[in-house]
PDB file of N, CA and C in Angstrom:
ATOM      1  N   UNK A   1       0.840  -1.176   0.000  1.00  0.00           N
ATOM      2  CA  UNK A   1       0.000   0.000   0.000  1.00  0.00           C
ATOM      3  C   UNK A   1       0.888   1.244   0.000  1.00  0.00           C
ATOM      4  N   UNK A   2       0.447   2.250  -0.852  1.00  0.00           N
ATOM      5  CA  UNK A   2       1.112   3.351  -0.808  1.00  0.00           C
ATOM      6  C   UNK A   2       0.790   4.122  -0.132  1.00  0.00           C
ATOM      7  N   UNK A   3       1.907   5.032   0.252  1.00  0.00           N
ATOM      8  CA  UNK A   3       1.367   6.521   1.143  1.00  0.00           C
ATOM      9  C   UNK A   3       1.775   7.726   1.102  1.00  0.00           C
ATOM     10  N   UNK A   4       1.592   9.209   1.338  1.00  0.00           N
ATOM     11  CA  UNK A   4       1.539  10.387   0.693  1.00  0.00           C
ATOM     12  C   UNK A   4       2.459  10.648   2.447  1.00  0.00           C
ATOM     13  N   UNK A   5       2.924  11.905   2.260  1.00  0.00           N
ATOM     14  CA  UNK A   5       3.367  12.675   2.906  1.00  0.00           C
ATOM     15  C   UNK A   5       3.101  13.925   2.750  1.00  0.00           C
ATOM     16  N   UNK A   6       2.472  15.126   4.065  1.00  0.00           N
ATOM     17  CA  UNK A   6       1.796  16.286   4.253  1.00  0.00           C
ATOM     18  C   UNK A   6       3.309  16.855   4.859  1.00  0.00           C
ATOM     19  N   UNK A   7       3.278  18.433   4.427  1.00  0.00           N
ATOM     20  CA  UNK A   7       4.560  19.089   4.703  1.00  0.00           C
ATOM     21  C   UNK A   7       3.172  19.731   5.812  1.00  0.00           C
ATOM     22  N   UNK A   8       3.296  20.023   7.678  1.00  0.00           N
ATOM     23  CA  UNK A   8       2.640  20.952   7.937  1.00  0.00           C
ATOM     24  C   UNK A   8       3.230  22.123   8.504  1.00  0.00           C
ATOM     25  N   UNK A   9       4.880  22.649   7.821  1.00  0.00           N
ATOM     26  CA  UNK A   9       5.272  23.498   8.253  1.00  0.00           C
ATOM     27  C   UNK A   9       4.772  24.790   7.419  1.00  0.00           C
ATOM     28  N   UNK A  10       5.659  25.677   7.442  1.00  0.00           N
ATOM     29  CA  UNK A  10       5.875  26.779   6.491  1.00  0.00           C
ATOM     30  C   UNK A  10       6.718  26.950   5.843  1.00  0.00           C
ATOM     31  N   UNK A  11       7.913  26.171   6.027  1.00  0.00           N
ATOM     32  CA  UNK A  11       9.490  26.373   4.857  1.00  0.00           C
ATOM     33  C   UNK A  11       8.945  24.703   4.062  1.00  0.00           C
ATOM     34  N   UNK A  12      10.024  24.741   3.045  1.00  0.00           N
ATOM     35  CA  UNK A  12      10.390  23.299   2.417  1.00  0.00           C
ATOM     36  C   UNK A  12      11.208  22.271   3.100  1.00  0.00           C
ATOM     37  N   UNK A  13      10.740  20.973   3.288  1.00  0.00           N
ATOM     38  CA  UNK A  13      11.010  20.226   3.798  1.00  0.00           C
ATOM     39  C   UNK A  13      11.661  18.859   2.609  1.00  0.00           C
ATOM     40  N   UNK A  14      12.660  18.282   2.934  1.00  0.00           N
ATOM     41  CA  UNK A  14      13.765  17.747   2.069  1.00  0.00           C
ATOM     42  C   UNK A  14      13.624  16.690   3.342  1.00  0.00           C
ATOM     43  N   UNK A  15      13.112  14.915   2.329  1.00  0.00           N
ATOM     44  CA  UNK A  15      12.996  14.321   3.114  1.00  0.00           C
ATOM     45  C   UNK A  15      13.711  12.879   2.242  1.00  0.00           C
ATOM     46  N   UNK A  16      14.898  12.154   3.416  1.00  0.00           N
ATOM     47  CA  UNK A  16      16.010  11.266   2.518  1.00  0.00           C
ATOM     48  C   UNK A  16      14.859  10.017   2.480  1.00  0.00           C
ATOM     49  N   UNK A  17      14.744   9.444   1.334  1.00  0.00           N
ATOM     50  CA  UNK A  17      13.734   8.115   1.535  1.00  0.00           C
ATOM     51  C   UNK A  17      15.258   6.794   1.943  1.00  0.00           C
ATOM     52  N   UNK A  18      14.168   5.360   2.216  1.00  0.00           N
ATOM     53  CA  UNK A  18      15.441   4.398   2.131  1.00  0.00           C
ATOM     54  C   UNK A  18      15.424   4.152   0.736  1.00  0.00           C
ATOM     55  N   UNK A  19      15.331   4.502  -0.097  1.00  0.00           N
ATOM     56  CA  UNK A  19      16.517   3.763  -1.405  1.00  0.00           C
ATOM     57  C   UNK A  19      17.170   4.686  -1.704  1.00  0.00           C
ATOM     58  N   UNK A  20      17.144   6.016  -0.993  1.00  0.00           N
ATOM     59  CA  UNK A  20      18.140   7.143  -1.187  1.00  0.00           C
ATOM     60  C   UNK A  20      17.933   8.548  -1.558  1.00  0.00           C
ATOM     61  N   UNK A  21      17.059   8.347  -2.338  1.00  0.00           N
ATOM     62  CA  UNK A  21      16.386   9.533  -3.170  1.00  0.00           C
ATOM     63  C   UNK A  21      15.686  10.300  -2.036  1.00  0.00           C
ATOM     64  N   UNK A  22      16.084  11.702  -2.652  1.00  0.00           N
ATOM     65  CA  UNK A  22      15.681  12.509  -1.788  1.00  0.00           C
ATOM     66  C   UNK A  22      13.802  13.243  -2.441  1.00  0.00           C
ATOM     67  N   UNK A  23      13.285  13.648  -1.622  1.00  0.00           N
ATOM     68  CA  UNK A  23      11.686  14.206  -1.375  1.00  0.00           C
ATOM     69  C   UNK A  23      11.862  15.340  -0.725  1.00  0.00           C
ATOM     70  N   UNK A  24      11.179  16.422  -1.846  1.00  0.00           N
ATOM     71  CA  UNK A  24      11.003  17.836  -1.449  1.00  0.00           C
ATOM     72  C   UNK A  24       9.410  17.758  -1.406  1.00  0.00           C
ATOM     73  N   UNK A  25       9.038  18.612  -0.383  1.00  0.00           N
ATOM     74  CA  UNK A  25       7.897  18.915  -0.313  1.00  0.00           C
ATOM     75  C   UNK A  25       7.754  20.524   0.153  1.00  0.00           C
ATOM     76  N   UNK A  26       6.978  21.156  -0.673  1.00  0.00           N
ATOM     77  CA  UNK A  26       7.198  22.564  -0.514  1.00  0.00           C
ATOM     78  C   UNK A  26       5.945  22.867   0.836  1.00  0.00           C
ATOM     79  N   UNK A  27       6.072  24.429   1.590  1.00  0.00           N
ATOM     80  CA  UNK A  27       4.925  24.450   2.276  1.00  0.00           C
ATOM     81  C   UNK A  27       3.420  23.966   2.292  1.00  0.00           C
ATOM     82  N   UNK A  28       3.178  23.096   3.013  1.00  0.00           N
ATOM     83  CA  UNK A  28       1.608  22.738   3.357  1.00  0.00           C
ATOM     84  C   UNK A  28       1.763  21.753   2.513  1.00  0.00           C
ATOM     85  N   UNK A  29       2.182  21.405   1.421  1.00  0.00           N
ATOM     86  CA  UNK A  29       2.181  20.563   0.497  1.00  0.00           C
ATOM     87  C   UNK A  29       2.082  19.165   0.837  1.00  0.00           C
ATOM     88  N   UNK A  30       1.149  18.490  -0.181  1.00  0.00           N
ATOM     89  CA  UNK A  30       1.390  16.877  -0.099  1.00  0.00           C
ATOM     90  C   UNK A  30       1.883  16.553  -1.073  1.00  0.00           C
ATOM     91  N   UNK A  31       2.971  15.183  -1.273  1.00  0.00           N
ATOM     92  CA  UNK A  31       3.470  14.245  -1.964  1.00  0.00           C
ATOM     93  C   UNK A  31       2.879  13.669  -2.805  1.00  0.00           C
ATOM     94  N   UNK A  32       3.783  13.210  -4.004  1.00  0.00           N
ATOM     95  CA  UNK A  32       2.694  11.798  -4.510  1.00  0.00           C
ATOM     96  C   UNK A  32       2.936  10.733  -4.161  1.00  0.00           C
ATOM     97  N   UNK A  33       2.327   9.550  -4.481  1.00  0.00           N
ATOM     98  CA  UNK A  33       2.438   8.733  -3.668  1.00  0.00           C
ATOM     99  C   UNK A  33       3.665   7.602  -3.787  1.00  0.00           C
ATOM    100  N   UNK A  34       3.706   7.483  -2.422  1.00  0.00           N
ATOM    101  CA  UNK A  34       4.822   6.704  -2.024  1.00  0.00           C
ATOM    102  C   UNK A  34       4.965   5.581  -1.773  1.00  0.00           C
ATOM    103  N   UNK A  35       5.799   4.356  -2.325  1.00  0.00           N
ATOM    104  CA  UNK A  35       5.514   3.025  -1.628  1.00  0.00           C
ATOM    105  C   UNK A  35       5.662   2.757  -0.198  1.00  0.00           C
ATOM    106  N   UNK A  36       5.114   1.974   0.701  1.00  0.00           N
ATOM    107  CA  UNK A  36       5.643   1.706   2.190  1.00  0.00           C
ATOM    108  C   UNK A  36       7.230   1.854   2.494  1.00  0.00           C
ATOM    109  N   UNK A  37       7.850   0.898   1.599  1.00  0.00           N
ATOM    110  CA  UNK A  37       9.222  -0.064   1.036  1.00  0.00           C
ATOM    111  C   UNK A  37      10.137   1.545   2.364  1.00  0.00           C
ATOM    112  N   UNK A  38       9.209   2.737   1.377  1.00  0.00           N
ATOM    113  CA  UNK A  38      10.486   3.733   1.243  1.00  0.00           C
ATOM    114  C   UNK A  38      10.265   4.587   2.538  1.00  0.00           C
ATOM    115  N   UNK A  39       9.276   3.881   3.108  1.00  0.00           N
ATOM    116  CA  UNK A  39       8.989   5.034   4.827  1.00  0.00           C
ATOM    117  C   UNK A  39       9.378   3.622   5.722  1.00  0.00           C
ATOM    118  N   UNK A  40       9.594   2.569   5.700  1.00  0.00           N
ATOM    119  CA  UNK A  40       9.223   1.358   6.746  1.00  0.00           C
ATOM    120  C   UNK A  40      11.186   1.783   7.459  1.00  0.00           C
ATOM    121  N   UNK A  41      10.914   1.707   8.759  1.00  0.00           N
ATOM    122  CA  UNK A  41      11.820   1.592   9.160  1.00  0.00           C
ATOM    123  C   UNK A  41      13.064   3.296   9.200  1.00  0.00           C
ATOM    124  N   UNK A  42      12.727   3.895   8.427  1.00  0.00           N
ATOM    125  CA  UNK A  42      13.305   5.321   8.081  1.00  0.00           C
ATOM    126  C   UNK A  42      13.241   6.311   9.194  1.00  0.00           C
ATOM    127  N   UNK A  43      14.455   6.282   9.699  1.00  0.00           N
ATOM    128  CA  UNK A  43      14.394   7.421  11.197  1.00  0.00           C
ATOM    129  C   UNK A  43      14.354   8.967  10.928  1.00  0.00           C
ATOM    130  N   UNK A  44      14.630   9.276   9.934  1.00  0.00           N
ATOM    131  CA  UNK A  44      14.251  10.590   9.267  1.00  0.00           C
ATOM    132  C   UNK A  44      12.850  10.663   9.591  1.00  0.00           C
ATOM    133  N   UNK A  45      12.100  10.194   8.684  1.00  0.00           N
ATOM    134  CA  UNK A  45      10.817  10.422   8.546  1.00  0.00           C
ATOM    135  C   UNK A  45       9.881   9.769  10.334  1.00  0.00           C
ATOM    136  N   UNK A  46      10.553   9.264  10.936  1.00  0.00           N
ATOM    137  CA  UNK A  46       9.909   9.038  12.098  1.00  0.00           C
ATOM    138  C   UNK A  46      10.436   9.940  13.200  1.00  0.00           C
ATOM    139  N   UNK A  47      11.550  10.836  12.608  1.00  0.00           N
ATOM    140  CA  UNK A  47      11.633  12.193  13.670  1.00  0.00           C
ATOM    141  C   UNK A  47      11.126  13.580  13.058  1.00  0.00           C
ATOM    142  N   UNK A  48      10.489  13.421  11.714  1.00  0.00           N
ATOM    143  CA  UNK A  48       9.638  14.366  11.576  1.00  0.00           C
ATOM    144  C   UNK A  48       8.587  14.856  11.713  1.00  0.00           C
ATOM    145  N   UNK A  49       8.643  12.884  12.171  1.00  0.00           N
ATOM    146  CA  UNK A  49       6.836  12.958  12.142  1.00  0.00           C
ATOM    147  C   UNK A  49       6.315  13.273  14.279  1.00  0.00           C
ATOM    148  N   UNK A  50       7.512  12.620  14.562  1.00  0.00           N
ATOM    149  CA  UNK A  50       7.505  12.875  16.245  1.00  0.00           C
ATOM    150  C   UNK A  50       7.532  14.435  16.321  1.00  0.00           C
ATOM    151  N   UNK A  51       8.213  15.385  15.424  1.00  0.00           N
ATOM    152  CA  UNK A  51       8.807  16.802  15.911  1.00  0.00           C
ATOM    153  C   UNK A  51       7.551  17.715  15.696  1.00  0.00           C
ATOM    154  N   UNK A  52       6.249  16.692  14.632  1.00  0.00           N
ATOM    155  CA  UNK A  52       5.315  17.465  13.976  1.00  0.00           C
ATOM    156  C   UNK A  52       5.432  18.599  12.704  1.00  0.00           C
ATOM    157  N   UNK A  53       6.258  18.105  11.739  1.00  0.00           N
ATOM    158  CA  UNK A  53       6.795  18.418  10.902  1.00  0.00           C
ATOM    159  C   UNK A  53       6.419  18.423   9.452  1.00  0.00           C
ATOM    160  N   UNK A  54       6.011  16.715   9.522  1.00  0.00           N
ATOM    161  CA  UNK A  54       5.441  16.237   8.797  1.00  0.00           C
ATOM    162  C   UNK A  54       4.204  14.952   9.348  1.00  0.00           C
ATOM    163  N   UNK A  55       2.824  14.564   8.470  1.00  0.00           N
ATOM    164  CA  UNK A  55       2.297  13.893   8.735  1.00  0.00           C
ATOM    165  C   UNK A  55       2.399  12.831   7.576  1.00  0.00           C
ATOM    166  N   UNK A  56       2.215  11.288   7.912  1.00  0.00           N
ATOM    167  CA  UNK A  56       2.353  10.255   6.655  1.00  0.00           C
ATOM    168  C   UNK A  56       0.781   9.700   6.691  1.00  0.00           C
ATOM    169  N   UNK A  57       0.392  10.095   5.431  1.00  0.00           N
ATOM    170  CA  UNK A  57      -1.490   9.886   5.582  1.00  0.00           C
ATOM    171  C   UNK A  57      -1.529   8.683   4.520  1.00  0.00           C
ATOM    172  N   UNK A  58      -2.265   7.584   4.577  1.00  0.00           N
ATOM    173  CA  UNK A  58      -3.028   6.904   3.969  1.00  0.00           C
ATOM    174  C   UNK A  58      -3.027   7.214   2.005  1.00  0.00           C
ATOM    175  N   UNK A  59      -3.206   6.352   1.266  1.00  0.00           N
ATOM    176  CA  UNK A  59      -3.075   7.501  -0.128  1.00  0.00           C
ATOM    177  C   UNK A  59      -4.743   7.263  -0.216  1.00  0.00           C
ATOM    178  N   UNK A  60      -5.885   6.757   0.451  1.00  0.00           N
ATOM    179  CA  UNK A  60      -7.326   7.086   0.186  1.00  0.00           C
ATOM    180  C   UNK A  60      -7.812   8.330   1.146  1.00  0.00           C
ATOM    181  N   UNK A  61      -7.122   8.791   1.600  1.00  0.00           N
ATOM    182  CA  UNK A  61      -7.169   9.951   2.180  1.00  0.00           C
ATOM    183  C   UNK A  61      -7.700  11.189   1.346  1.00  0.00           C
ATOM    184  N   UNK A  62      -8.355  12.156   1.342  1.00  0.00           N
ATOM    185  CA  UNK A  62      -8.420  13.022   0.274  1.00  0.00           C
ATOM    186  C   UNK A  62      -7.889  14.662   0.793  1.00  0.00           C
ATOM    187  N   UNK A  63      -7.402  15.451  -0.497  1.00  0.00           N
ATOM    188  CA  UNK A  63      -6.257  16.078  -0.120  1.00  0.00           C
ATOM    189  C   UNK A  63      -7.082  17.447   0.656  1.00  0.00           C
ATOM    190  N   UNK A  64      -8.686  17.649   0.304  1.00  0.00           N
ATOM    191  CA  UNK A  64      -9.298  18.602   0.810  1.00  0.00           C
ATOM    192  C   UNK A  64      -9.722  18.377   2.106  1.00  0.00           C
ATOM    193  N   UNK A  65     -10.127  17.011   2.499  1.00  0.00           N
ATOM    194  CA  UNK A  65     -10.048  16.932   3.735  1.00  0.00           C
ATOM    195  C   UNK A  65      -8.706  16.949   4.854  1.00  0.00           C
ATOM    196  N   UNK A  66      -7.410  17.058   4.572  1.00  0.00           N
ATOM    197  CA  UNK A  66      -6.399  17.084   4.888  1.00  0.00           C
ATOM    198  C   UNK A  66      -6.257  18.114   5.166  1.00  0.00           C
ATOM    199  N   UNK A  67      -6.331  18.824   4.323  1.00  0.00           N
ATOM    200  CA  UNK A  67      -6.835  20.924   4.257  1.00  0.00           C
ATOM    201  C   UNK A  67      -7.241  21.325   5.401  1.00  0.00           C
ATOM    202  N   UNK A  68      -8.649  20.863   5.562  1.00  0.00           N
ATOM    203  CA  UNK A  68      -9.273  21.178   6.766  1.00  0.00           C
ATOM    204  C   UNK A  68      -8.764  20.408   7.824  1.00  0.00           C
ATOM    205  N   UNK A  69      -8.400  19.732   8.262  1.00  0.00           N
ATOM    206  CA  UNK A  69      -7.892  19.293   9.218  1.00  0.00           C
ATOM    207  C   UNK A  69      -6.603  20.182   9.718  1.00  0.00           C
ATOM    208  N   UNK A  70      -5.286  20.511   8.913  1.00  0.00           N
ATOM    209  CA  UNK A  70      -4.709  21.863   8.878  1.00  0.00           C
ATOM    210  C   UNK A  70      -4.713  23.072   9.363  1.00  0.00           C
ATOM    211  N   UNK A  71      -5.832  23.356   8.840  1.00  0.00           N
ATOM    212  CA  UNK A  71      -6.353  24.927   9.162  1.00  0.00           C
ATOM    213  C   UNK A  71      -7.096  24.805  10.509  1.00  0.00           C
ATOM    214  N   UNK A  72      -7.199  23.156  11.071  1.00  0.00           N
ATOM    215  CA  UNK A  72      -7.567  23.808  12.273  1.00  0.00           C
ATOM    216  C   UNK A  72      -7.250  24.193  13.937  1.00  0.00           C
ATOM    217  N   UNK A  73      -5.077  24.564  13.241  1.00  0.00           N
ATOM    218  CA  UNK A  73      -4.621  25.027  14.040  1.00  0.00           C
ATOM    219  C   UNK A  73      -3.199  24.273  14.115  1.00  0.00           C
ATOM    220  N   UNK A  74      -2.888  23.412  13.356  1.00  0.00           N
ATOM    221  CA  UNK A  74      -1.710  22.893  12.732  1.00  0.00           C
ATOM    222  C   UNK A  74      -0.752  23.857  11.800  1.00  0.00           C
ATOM    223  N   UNK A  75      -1.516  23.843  10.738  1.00  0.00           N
ATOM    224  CA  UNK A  75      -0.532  25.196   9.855  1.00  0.00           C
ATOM    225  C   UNK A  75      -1.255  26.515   9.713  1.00  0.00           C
ATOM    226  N   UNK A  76      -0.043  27.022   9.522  1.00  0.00           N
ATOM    227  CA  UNK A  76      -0.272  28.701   9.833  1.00  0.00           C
ATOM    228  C   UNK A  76      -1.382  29.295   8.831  1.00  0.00           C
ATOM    229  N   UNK A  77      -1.207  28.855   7.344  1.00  0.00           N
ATOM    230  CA  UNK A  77      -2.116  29.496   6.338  1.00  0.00           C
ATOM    231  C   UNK A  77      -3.579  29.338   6.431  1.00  0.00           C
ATOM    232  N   UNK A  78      -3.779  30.038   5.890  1.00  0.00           N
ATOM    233  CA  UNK A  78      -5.713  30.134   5.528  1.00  0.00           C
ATOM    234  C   UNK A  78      -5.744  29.823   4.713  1.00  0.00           C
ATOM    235  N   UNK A  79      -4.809  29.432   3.564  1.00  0.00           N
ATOM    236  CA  UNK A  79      -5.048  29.581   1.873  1.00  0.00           C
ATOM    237  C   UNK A  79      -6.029  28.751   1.597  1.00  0.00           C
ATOM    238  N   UNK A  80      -6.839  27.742   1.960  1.00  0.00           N
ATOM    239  CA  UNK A  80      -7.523  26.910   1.981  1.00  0.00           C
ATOM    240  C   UNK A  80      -8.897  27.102   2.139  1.00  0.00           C
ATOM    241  N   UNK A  81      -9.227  28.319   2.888  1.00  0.00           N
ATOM    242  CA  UNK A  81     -10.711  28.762   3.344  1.00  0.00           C
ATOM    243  C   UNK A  81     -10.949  29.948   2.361  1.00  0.00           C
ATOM    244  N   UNK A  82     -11.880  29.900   1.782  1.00  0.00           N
ATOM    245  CA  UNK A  82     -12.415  31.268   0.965  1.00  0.00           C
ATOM    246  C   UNK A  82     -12.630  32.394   1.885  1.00  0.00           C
ATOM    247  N   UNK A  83     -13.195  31.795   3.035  1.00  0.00           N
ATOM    248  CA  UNK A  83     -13.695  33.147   3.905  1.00  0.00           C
ATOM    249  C   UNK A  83     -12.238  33.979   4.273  1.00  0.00           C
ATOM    250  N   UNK A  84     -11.391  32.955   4.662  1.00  0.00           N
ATOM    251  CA  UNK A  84      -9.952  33.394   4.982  1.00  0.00           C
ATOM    252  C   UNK A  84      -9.269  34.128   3.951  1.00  0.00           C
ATOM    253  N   UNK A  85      -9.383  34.212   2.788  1.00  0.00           N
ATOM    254  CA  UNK A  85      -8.800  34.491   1.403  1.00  0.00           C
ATOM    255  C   UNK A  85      -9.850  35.838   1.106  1.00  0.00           C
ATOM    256  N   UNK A  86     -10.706  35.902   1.673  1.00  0.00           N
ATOM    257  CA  UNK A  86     -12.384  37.187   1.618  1.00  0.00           C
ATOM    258  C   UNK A  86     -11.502  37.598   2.846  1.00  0.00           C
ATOM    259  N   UNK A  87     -11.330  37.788   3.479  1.00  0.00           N
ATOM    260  CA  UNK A  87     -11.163  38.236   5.310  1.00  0.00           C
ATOM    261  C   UNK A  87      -9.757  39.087   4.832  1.00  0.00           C
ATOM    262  N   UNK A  88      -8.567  38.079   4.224  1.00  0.00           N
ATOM    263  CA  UNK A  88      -7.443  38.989   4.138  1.00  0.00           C
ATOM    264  C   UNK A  88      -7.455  39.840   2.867  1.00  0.00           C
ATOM    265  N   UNK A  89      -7.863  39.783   1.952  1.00  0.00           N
ATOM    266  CA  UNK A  89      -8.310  40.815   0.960  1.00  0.00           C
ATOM    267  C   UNK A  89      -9.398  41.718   1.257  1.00  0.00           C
ATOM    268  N   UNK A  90     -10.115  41.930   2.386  1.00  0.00           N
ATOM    269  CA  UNK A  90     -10.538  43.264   2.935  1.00  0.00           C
ATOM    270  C   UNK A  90      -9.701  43.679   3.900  1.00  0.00           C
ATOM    271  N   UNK A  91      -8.544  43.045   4.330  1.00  0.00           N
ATOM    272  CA  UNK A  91      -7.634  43.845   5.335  1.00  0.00           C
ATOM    273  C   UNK A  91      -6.602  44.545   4.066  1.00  0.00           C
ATOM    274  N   UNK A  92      -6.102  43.954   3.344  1.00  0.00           N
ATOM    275  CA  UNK A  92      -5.509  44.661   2.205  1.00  0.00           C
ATOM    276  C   UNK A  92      -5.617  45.529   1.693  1.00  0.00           C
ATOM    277  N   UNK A  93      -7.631  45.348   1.396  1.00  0.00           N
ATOM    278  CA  UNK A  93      -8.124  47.109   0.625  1.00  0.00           C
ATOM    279  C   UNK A  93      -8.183  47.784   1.508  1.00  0.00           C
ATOM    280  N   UNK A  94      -8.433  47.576   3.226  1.00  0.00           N
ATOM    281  CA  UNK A  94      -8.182  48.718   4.257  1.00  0.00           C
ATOM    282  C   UNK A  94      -7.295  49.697   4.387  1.00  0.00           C
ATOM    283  N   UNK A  95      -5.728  48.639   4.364  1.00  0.00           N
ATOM    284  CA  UNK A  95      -5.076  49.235   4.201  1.00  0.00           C
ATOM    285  C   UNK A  95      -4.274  50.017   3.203  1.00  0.00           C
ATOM    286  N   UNK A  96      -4.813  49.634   2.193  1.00  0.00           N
ATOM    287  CA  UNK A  96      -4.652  50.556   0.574  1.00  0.00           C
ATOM    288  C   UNK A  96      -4.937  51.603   0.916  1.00  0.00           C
ATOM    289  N   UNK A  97      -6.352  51.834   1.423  1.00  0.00           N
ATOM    290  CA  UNK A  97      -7.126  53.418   1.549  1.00  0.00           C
ATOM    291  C   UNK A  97      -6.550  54.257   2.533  1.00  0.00           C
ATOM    292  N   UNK A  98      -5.542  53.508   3.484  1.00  0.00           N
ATOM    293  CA  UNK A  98      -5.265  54.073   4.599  1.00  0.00           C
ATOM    294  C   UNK A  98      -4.143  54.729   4.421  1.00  0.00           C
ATOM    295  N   UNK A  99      -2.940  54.054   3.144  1.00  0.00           N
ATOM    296  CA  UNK A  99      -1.893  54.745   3.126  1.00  0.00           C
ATOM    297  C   UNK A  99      -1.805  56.022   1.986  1.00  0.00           C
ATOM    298  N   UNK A 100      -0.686  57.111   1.919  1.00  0.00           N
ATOM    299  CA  UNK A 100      -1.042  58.113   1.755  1.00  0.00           C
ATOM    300  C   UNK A 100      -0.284  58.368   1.057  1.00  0.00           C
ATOM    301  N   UNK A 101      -0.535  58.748  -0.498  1.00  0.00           N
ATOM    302  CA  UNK A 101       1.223  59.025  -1.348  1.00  0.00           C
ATOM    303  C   UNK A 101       1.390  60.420  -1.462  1.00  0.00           C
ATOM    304  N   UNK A 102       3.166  60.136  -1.334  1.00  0.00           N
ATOM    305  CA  UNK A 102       3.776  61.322  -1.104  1.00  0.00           C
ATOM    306  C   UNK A 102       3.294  62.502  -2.026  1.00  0.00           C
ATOM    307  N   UNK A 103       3.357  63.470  -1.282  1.00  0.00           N
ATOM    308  CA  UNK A 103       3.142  64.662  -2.754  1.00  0.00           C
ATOM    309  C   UNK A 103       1.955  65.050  -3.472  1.00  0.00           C
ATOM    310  N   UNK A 104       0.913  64.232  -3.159  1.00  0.00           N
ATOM    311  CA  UNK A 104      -0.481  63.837  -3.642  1.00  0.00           C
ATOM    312  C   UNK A 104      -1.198  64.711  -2.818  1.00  0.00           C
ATOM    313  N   UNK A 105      -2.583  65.275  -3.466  1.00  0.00           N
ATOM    314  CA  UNK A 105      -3.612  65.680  -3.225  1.00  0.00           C
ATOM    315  C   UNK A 105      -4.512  65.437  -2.112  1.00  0.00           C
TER     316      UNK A 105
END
């Protein structure tokens, strides 16, 4: 059975498999899928997963429900919630109106 790997930090995470090859996973990001072969036994990936770094999910897992699970207080982003993506694009136009260019009217 195969399995995916969830990045739930905020930087890129560079992860050594056992047949050697290395796995980038960029922020929030999930993997494609992975055989067991290459997580069984791998102390890398079982001190990332202890440090909360990374999570190793199931590959019938689905990637939107993973999302939400995330956002609810694991990783930092909203990018995932519309309301969150509505919420910080009216703090944006707030502060558009608020700042003041030089020299201007």
């Amino acid at each position: 059975m195969s399995k995916k790997i969830q990045n739930l930090t905020g930087r890129q995470v560079i992860i050594r498999l056992s047949s050697g090859q290395s796995l980038f996973i960029g922020p929030g990001g999930v993997s494609n899928e992975i055989p067991d072969k290459e997580l069984r036994d791998n102390t890398m990936v079982n001190k990332l997963q202890a440090k909360r770094v990374i999570r190793v999910l199931p590959v019938e897992a689905k990637v939107a429900d993973i999302s939400a699970q995330a956002h609810t207080g694991e990783a930092k982003s909203g990018a995932g919630s519309s309301s969150a993506v509505e919420e910080e694009t009216g703090t944006i136009e707030k502060n558009k109106k608020k700042t003041k260019t030089k020299g201007g009217k």
